[in-house]
C-alpha atoms as a PDB file:
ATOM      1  CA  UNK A   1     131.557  71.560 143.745  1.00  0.00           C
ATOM      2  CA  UNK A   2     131.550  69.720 140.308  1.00  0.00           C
ATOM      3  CA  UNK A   3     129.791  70.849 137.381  1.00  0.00           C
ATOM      4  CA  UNK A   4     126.619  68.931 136.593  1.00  0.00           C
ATOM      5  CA  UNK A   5     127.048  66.321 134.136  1.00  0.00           C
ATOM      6  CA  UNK A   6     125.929  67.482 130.390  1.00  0.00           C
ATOM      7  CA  UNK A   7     123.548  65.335 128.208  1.00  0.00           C
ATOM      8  CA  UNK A   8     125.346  63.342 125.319  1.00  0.00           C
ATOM      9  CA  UNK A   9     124.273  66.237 122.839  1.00  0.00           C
ATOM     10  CA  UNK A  10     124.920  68.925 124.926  1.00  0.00           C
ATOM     11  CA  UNK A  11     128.147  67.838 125.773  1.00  0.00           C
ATOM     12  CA  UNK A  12     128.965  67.252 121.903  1.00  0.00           C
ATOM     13  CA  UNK A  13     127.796  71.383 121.303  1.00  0.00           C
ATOM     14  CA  UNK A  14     129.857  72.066 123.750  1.00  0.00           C
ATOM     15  CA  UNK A  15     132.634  70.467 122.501  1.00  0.00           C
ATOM     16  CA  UNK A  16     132.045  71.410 118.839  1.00  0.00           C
ATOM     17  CA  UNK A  17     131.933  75.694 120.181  1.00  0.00           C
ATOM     18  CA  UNK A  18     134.863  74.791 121.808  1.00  0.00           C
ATOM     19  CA  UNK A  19     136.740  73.894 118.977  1.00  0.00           C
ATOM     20  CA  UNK A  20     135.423  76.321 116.536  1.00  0.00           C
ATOM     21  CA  UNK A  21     136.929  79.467 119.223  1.00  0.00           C
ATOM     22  CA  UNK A  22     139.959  77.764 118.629  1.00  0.00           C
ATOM     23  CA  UNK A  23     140.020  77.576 115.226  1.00  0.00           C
ATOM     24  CA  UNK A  24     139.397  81.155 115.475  1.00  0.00           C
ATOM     25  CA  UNK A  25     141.719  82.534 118.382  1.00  0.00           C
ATOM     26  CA  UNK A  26     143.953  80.845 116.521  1.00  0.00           C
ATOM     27  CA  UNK A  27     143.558  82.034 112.905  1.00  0.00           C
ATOM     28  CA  UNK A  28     143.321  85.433 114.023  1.00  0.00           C
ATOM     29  CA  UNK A  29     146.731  84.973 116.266  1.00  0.00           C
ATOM     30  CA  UNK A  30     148.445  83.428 112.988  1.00  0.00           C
ATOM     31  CA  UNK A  31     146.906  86.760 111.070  1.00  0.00           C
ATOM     32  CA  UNK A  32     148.327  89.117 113.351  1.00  0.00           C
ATOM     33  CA  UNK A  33     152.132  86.872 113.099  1.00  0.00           C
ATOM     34  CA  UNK A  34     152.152  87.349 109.720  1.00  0.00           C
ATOM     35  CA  UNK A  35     151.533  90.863 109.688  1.00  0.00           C
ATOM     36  CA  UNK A  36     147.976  90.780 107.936  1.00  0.00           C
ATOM     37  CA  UNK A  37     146.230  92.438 111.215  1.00  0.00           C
ATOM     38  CA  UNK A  38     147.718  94.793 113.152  1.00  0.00           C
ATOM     39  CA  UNK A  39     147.589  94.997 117.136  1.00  0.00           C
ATOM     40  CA  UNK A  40     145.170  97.484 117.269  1.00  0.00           C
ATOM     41  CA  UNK A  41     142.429  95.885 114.708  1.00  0.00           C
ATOM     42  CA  UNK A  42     142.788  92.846 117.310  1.00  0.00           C
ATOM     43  CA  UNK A  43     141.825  95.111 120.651  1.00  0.00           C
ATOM     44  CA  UNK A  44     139.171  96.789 118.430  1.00  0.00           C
ATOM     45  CA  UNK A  45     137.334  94.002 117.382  1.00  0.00           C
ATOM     46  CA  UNK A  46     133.902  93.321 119.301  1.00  0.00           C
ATOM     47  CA  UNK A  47     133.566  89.503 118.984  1.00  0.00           C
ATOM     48  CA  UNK A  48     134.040  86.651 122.437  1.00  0.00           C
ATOM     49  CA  UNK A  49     137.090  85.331 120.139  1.00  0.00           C
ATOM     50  CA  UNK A  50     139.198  88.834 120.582  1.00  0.00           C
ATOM     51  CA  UNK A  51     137.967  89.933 123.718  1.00  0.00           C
ATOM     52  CA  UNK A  52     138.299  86.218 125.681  1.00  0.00           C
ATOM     53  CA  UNK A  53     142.582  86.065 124.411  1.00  0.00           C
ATOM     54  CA  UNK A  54     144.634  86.148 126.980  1.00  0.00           C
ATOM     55  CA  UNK A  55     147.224  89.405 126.470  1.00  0.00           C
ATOM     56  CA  UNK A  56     149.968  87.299 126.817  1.00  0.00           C
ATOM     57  CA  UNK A  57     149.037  85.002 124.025  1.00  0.00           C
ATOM     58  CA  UNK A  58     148.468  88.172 122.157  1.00  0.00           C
ATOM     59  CA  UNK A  59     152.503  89.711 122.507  1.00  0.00           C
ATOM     60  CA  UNK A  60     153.330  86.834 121.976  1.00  0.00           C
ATOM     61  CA  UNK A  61     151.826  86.311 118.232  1.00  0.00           C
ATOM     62  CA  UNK A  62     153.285  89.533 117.649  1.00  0.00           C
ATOM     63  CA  UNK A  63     156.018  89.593 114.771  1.00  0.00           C
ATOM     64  CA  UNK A  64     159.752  89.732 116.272  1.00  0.00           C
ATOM     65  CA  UNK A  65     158.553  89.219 120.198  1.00  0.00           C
ATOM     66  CA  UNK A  66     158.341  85.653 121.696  1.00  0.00           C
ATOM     67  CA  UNK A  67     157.507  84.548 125.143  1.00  0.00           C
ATOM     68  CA  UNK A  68     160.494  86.215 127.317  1.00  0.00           C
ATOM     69  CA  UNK A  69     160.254  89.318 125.525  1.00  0.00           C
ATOM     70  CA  UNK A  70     156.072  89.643 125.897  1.00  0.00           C
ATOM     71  CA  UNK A  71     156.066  88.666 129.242  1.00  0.00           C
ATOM     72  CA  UNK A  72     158.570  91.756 129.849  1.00  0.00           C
ATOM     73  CA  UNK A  73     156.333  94.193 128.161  1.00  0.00           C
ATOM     74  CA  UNK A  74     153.435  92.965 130.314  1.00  0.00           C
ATOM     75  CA  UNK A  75     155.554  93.797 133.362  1.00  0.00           C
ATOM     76  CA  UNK A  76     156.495  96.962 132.497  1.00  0.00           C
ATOM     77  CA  UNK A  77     153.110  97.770 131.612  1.00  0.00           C
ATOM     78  CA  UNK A  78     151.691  96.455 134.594  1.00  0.00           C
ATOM     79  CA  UNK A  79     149.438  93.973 132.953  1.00  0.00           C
ATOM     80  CA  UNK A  80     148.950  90.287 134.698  1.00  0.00           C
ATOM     81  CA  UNK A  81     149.932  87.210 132.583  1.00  0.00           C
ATOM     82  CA  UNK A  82     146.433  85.845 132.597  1.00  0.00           C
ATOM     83  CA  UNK A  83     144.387  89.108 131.586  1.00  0.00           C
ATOM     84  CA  UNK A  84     142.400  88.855 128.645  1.00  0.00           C
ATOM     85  CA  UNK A  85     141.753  91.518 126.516  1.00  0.00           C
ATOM     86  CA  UNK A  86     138.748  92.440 127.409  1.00  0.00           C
ATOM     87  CA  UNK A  87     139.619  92.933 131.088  1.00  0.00           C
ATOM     88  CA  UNK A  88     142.216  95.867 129.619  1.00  0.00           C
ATOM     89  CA  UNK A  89     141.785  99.607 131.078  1.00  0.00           C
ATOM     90  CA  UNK A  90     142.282 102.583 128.872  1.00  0.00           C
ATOM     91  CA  UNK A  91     145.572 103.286 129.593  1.00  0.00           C
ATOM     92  CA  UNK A  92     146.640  99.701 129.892  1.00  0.00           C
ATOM     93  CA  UNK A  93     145.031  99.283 125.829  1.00  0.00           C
ATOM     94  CA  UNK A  94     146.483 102.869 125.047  1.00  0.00           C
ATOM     95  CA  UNK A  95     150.477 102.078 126.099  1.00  0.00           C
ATOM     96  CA  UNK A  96     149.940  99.041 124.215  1.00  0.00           C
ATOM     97  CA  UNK A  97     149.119 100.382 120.894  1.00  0.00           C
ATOM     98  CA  UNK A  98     151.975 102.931 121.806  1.00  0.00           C
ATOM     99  CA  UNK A  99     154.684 100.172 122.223  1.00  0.00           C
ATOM    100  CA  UNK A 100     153.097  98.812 118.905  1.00  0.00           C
ATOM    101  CA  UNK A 101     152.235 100.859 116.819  1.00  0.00           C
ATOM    102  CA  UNK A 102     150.157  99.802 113.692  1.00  0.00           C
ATOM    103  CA  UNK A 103     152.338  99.309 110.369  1.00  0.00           C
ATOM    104  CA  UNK A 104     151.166 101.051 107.210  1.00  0.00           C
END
């Protein structure tokens, strides 16, 4: 079943949301790298931006941990490679912020 095709300016709002999450998934991912957010200010936030990020593309902004090491932690913690954050349990959120720990 295909998805019913989108009037010109529709499509174009579409498009234009589109980008602007991006712009912002990826700003805050790029905050969080450089150490200006921690993880837990990321899985506290309310907005679609924070809750819609995949948990693997979160490890993976964290400082020092790249993809090998992120997917590990996911493992161990029993979390799927293509959960978002808001689809998190308690526990799952609470051994996260206990592997990392906010700095400061």
């Amino acid at each position: 079943m295909s998805l019913p095709a989108l009037p010109p300016e529709q499509r174009a709002e579409a498009l234009a949301k589109a980008g602007r999450v991006r712009k912002e998934r990826s700003e805050m991912l790029a905050a969080l790298k450089a150490g200006r957010v921690s993880l837990l200010d990321i899985l506290d936030r309310g907005d679609d931006t924070a809750r819609q990020t995949r948990a693997l593309h979160l490890l993976q902004s964290l400082p020092g941990v790249g993809k090998v090491q992120a997917r590990r932690h996911l493992i161990d913690l029993g979390i799927a490679e293509t959960r978002r954050i808001q689809d998190l349990g308690e526990r799952q959120r609470a051994r996260l912020i206990e592997l990392f720990p906010p700095q400061g």
